[in-house]
Each structure stands twice: as C-alpha cells, then as structure tokens.
PDB file of N, CA and C in Angstrom:
ATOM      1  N   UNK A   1      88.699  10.053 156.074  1.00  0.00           N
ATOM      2  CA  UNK A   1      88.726  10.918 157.240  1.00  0.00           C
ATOM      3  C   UNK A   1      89.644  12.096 156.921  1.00  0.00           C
ATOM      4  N   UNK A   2      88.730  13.054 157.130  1.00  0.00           N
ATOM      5  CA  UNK A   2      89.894  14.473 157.109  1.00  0.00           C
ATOM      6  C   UNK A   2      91.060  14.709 158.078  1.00  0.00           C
ATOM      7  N   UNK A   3      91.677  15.643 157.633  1.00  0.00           N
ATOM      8  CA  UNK A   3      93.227  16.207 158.137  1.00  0.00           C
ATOM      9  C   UNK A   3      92.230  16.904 159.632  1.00  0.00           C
ATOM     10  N   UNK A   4      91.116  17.964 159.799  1.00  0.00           N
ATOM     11  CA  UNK A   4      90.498  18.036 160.535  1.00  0.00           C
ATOM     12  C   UNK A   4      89.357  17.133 161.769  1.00  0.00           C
ATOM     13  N   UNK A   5      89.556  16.262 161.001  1.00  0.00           N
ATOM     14  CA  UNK A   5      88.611  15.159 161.645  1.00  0.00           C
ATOM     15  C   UNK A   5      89.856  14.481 162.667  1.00  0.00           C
ATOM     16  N   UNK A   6      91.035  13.893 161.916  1.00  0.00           N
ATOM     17  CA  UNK A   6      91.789  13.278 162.751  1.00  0.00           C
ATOM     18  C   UNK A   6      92.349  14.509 164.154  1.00  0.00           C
ATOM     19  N   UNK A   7      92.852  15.861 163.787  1.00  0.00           N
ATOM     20  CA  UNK A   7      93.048  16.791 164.847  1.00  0.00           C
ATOM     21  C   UNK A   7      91.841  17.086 165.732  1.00  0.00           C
ATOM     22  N   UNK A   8      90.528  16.797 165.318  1.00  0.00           N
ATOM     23  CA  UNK A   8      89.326  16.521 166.341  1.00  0.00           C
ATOM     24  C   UNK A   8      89.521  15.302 167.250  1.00  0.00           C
ATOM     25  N   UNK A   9      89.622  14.053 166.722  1.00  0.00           N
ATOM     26  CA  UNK A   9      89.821  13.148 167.499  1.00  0.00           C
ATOM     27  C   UNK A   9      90.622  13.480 168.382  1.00  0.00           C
ATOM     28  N   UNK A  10      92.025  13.570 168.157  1.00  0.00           N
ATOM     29  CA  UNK A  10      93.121  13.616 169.147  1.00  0.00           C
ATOM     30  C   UNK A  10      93.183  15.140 170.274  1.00  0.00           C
ATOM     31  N   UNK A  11      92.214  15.953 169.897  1.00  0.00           N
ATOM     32  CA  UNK A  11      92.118  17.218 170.848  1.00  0.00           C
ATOM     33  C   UNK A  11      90.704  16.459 171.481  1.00  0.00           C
ATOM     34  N   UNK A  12      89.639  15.824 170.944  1.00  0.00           N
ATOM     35  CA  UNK A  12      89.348  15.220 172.304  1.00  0.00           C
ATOM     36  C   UNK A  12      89.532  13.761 173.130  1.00  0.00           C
ATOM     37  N   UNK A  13      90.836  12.941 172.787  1.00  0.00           N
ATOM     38  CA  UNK A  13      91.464  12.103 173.685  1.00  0.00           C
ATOM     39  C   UNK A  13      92.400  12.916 174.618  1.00  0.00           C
ATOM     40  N   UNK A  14      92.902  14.471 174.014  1.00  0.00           N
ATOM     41  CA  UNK A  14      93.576  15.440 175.003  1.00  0.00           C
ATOM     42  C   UNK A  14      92.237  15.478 176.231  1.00  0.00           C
ATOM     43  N   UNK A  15      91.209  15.785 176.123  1.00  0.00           N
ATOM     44  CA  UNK A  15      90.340  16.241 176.787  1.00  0.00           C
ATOM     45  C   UNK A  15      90.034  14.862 177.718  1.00  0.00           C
ATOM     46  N   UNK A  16      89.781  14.091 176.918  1.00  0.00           N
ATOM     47  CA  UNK A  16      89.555  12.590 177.577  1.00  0.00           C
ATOM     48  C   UNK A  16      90.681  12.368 178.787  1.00  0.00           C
ATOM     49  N   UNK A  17      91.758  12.356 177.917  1.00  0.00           N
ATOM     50  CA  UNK A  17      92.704  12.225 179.518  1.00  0.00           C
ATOM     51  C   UNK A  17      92.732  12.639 180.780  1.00  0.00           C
ATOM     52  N   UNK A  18      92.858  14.528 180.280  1.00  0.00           N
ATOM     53  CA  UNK A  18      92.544  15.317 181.143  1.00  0.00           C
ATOM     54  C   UNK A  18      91.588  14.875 182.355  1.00  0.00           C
ATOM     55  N   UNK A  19      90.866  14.887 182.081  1.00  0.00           N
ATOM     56  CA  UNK A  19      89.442  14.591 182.718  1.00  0.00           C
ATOM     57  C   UNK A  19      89.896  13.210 183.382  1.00  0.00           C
ATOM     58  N   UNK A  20      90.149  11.943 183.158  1.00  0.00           N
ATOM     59  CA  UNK A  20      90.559  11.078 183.572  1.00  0.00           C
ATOM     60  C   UNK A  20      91.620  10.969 185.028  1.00  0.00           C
ATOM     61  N   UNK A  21      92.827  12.206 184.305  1.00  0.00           N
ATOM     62  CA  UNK A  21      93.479  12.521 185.721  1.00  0.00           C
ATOM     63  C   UNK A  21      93.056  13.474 186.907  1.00  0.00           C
ATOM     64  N   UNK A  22      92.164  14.397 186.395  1.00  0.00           N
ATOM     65  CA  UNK A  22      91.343  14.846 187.449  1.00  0.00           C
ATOM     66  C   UNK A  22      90.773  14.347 188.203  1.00  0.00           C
ATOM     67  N   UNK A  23      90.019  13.525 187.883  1.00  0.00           N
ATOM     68  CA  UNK A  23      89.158  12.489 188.664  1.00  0.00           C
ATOM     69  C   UNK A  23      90.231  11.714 189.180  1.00  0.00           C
ATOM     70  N   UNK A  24      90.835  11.339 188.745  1.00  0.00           N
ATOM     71  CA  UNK A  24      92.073  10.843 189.515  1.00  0.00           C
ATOM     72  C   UNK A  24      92.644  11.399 190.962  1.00  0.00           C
ATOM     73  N   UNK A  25      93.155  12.365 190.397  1.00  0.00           N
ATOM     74  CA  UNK A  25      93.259  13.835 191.556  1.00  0.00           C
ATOM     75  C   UNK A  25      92.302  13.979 192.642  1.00  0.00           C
ATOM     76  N   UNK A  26      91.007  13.608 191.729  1.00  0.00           N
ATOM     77  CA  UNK A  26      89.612  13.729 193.079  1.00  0.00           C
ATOM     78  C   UNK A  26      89.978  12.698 193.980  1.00  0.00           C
ATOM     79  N   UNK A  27      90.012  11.461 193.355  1.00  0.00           N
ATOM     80  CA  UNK A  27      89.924  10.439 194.450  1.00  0.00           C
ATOM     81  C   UNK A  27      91.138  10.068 195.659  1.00  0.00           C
ATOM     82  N   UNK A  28      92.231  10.587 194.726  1.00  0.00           N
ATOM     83  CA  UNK A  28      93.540  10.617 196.080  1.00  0.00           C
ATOM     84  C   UNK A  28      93.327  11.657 196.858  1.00  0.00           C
ATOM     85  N   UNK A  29      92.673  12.752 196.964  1.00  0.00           N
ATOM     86  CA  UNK A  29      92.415  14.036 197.377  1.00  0.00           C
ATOM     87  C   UNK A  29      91.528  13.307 198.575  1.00  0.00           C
ATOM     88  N   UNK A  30      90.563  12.841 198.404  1.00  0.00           N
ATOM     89  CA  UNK A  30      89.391  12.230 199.210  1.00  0.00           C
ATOM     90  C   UNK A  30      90.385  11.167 200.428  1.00  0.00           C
ATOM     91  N   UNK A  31      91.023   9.890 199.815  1.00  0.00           N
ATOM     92  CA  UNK A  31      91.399   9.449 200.302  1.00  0.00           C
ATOM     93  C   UNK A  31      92.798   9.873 201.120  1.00  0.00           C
ATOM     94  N   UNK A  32      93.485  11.141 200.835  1.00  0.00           N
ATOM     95  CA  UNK A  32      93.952  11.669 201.624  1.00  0.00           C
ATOM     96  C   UNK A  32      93.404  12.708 202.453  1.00  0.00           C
ATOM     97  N   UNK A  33      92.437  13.096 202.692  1.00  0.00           N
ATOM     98  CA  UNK A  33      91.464  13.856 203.338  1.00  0.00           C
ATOM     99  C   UNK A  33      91.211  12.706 204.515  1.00  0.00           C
ATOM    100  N   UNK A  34      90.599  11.262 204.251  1.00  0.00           N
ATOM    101  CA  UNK A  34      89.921  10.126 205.167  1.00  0.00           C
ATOM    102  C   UNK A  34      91.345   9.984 205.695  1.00  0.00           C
ATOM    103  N   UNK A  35      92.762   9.954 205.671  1.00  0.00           N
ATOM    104  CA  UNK A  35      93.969   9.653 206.238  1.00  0.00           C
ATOM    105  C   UNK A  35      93.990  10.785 206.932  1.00  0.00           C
ATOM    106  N   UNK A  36      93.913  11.912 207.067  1.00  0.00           N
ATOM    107  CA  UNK A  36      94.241  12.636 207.864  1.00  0.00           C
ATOM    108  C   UNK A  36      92.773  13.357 208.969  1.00  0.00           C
ATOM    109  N   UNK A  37      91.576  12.890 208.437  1.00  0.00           N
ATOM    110  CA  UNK A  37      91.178  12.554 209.295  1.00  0.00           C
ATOM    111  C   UNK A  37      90.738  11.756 210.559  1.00  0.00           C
ATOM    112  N   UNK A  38      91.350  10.784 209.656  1.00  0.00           N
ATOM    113  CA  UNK A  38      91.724   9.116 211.152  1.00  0.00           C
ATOM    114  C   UNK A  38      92.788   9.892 211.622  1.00  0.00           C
ATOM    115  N   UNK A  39      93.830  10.463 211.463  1.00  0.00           N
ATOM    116  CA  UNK A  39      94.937  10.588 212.022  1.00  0.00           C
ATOM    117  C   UNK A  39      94.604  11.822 212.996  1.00  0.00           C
ATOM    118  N   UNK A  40      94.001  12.693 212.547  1.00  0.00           N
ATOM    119  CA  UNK A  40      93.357  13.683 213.362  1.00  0.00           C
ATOM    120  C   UNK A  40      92.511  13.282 214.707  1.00  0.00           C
ATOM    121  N   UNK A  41      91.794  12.378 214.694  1.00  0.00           N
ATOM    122  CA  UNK A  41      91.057  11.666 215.439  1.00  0.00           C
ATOM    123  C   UNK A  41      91.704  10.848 216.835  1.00  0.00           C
ATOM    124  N   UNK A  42      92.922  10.551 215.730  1.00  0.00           N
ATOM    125  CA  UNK A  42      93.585   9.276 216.813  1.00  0.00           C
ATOM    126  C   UNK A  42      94.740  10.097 217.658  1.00  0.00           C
ATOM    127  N   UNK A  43      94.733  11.179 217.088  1.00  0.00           N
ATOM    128  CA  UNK A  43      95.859  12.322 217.967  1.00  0.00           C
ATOM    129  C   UNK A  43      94.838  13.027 218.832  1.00  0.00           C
ATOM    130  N   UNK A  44      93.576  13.529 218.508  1.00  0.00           N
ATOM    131  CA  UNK A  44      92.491  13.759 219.507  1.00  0.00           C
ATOM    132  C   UNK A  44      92.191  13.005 221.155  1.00  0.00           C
ATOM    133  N   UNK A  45      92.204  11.972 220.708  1.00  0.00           N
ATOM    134  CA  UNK A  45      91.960  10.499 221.398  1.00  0.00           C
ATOM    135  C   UNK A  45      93.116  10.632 222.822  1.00  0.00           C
ATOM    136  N   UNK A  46      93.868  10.454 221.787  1.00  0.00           N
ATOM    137  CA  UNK A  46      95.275  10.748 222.965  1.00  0.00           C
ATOM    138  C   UNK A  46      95.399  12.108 224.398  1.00  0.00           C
ATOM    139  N   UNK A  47      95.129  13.249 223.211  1.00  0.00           N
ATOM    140  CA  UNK A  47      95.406  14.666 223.959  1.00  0.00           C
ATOM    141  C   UNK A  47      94.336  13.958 224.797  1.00  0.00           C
ATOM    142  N   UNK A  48      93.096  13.979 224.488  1.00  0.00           N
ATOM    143  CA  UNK A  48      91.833  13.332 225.846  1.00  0.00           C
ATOM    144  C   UNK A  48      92.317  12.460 226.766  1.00  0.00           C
ATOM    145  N   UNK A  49      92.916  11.312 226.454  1.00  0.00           N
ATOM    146  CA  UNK A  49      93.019  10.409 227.313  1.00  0.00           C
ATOM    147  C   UNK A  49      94.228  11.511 228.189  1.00  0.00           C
ATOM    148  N   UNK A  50      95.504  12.104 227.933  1.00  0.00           N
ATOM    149  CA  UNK A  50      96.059  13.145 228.457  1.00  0.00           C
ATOM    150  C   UNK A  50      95.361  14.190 229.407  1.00  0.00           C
ATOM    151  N   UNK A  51      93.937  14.579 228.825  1.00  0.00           N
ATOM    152  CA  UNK A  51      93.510  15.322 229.624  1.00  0.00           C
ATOM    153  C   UNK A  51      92.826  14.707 230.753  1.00  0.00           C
ATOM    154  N   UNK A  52      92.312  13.524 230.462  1.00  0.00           N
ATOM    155  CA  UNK A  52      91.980  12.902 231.942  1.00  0.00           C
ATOM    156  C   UNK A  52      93.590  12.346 232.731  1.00  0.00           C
ATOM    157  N   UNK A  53      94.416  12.176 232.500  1.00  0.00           N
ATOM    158  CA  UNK A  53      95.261  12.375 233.770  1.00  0.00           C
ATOM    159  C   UNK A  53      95.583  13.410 234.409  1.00  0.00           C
ATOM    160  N   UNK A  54      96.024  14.284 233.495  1.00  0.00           N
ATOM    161  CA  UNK A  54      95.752  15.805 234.137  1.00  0.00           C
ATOM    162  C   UNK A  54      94.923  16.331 235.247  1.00  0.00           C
ATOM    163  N   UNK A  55      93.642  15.867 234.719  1.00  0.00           N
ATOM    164  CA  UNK A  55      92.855  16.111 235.983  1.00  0.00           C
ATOM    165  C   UNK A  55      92.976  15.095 237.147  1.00  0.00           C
ATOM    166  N   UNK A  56      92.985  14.026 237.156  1.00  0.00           N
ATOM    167  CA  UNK A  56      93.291  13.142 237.868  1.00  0.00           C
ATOM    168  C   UNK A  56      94.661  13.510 238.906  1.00  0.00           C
ATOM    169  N   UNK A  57      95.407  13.891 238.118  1.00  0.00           N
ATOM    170  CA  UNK A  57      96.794  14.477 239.170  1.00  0.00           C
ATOM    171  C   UNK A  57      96.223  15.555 239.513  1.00  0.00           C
ATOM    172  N   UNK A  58      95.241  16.581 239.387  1.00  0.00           N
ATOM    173  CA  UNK A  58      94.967  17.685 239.907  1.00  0.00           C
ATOM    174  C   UNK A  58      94.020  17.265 241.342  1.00  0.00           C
ATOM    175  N   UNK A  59      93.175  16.091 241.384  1.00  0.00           N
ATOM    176  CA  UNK A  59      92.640  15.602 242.094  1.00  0.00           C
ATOM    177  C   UNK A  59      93.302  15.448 243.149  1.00  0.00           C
ATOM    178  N   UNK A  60      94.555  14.686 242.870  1.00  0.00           N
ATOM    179  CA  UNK A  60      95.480  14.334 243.851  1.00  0.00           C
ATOM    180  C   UNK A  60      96.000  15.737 244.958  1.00  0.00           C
ATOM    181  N   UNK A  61      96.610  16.339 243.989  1.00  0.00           N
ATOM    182  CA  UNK A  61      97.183  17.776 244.407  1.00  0.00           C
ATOM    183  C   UNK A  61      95.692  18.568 245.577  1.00  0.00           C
ATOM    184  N   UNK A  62      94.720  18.144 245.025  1.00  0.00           N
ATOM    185  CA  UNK A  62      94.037  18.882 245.652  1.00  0.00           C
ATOM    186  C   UNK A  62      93.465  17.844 246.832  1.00  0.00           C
ATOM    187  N   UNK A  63      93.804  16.999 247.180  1.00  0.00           N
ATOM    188  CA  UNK A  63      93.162  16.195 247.673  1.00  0.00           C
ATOM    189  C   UNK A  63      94.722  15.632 248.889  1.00  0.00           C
ATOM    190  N   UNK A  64      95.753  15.841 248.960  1.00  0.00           N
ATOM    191  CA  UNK A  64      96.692  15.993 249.458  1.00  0.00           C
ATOM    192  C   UNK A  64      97.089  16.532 250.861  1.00  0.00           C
ATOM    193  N   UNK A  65      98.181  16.313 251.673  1.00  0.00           N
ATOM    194  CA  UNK A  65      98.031  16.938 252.655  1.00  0.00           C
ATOM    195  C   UNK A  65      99.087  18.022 252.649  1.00  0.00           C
ATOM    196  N   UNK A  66      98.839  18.910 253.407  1.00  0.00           N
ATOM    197  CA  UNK A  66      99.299  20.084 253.176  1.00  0.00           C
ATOM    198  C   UNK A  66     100.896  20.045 252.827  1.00  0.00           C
ATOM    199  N   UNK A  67     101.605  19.584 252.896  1.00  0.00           N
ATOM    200  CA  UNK A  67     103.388  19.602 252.807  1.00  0.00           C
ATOM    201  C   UNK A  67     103.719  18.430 251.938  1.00  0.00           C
ATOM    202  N   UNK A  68     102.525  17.549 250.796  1.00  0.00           N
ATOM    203  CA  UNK A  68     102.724  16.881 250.110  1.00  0.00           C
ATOM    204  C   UNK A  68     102.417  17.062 248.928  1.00  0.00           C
ATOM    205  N   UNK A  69     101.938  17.834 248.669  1.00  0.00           N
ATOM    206  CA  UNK A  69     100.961  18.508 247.150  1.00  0.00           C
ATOM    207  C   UNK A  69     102.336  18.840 246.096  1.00  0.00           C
ATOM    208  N   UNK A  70     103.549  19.849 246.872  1.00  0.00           N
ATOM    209  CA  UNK A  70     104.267  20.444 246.272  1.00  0.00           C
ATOM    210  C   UNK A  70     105.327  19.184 245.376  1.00  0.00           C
ATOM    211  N   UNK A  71     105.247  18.377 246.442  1.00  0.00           N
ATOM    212  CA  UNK A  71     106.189  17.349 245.440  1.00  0.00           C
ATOM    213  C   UNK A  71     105.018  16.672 244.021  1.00  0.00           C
ATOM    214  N   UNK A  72     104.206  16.712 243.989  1.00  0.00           N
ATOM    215  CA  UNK A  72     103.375  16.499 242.906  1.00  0.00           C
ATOM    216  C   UNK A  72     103.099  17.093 241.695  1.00  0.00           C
ATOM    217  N   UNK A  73     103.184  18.446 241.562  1.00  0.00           N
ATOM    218  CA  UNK A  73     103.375  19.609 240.852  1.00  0.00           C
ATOM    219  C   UNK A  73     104.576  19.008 239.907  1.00  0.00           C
ATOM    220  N   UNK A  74     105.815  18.851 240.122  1.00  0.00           N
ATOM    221  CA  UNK A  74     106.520  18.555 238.534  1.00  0.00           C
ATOM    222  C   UNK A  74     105.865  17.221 237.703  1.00  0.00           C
ATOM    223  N   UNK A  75     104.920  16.138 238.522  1.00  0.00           N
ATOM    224  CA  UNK A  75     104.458  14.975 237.637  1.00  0.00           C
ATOM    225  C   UNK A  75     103.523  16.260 236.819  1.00  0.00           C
ATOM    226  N   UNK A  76     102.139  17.234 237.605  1.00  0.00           N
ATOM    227  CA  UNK A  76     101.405  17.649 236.558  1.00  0.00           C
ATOM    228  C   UNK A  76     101.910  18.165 235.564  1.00  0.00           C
ATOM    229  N   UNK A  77     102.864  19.609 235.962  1.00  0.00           N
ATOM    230  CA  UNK A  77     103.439  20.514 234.915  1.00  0.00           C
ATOM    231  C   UNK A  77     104.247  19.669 233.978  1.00  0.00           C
ATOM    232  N   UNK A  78     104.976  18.173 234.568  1.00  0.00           N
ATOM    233  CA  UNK A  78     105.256  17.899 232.866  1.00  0.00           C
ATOM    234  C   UNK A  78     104.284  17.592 232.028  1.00  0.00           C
ATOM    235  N   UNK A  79     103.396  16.874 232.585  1.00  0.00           N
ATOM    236  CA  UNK A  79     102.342  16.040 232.032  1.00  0.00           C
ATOM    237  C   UNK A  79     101.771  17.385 231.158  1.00  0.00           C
ATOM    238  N   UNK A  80     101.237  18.364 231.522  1.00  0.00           N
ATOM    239  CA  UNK A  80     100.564  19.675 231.726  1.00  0.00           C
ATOM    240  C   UNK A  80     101.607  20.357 229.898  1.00  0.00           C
ATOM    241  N   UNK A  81     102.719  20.448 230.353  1.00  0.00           N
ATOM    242  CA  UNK A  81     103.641  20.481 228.957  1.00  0.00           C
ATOM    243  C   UNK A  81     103.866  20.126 228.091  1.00  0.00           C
ATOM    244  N   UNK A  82     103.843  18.574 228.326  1.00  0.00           N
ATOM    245  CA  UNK A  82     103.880  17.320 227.145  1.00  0.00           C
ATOM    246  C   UNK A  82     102.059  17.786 226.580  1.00  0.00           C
ATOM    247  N   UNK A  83     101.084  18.017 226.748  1.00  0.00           N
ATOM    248  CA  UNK A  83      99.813  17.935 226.499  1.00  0.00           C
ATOM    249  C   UNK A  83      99.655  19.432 225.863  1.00  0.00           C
ATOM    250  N   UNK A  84     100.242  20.341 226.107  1.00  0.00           N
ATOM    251  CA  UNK A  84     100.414  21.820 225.499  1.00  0.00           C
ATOM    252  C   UNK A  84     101.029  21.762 224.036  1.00  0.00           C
ATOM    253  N   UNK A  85     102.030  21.034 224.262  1.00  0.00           N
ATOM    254  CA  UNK A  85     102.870  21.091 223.048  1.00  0.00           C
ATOM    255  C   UNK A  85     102.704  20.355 222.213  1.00  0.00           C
ATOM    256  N   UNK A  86     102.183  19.010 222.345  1.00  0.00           N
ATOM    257  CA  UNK A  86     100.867  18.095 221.435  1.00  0.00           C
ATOM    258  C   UNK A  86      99.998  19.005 220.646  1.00  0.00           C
ATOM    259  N   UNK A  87      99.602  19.458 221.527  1.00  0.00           N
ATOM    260  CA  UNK A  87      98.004  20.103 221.294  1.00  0.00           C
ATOM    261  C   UNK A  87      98.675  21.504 220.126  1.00  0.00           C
ATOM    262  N   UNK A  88      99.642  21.686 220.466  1.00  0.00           N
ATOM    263  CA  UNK A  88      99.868  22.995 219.592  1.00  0.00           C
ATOM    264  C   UNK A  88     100.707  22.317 218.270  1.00  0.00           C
ATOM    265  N   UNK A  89     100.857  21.515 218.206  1.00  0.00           N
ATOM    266  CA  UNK A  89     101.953  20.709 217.593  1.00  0.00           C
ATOM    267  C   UNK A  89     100.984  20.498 216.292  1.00  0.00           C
ATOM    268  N   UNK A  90      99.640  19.531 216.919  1.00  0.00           N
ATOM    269  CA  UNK A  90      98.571  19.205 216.088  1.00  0.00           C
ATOM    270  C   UNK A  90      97.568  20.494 215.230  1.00  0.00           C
ATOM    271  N   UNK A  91      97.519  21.808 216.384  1.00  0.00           N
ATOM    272  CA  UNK A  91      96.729  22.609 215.191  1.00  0.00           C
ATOM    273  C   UNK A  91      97.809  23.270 214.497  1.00  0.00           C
ATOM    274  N   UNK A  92      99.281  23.417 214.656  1.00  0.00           N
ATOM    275  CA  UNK A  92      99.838  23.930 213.332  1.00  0.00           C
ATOM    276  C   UNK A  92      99.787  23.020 212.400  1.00  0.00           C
ATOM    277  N   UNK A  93      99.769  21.601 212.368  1.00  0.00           N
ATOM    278  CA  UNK A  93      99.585  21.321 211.140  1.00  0.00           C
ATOM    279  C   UNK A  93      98.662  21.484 210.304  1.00  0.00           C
ATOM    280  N   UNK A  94      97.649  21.737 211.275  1.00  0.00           N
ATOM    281  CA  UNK A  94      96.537  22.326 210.154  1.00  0.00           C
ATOM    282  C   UNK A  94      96.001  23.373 209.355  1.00  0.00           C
TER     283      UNK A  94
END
C-alpha cells in the first residue's frame, strides 16, 4: 500500500466521520424541534383554557347587577394580565 493510498484512506474516514456527526446533528435537531413542539402545544393549551375563563368572568360582569360588576373587574384584569404576559412571554421565545 502506498504513502498515497494510506492518506486516501484516512481523508476518507475524515469524511466518514464527518458525515456521521451530521447526521447526528440531524437527529438531535429533529428531536429537539418534537420537544419544543410538545412544549409549544402544552403552553397553547393553557393560554386556551385561560381564555375560556376570561370569557366566563366577562359573562359574569356582563350578566351582573348594576353596582356589582365593578367589584369583578380586578378578578378579570388580573386574570386578563397573567394571560397577556404568557402569551407574550411564549412568542418571544420564538
């Protein structure tokens, strides 16, 4: 075996590797893609279930008698805040 033959071999086990950790790279890439899309999902889930109380206290408020509505207003607006700042919380990370 030549002095060239052996520097062939070993420039393509360089290549071999290479390629090996790429694909490597692919598959944690994927499987961190499927993690942050469950996680995306399950923070979705929430803001929703959030947005049906929201409305639900808006029901109330609107459904209220006249000199009782106002004490109801700080349950929405926190609720209303906590669900803003989620929600904005979740698309900066993206």
């Amino acid at each position: 075996m030549s002095k060239q033959d052996v520097y062939v071999e070993m420039a393509q086990a360089k290549i071999d590797e290479t390629i090996a950790r790429i694909n490597q790279l692919k598959a944690k890439a994927k499987l961190e893609v499927a993690d942050q899309k469950i996680s995306a999902y399950e923070q979705i889930e929430k803001l929703e279930a959030t947005l049906e109380t929201a409305k639900a206290r808006l029901a109330e408020i609107k459904g209220s008698a006249e000199g009782a509505w106002e004490a109801m207003t700080d349950r929405f607006e926190g609720l209303y805040d906590d669900m803003s700042a989620s929600l904005k919380n979740f698309l900066n990370k993206g």
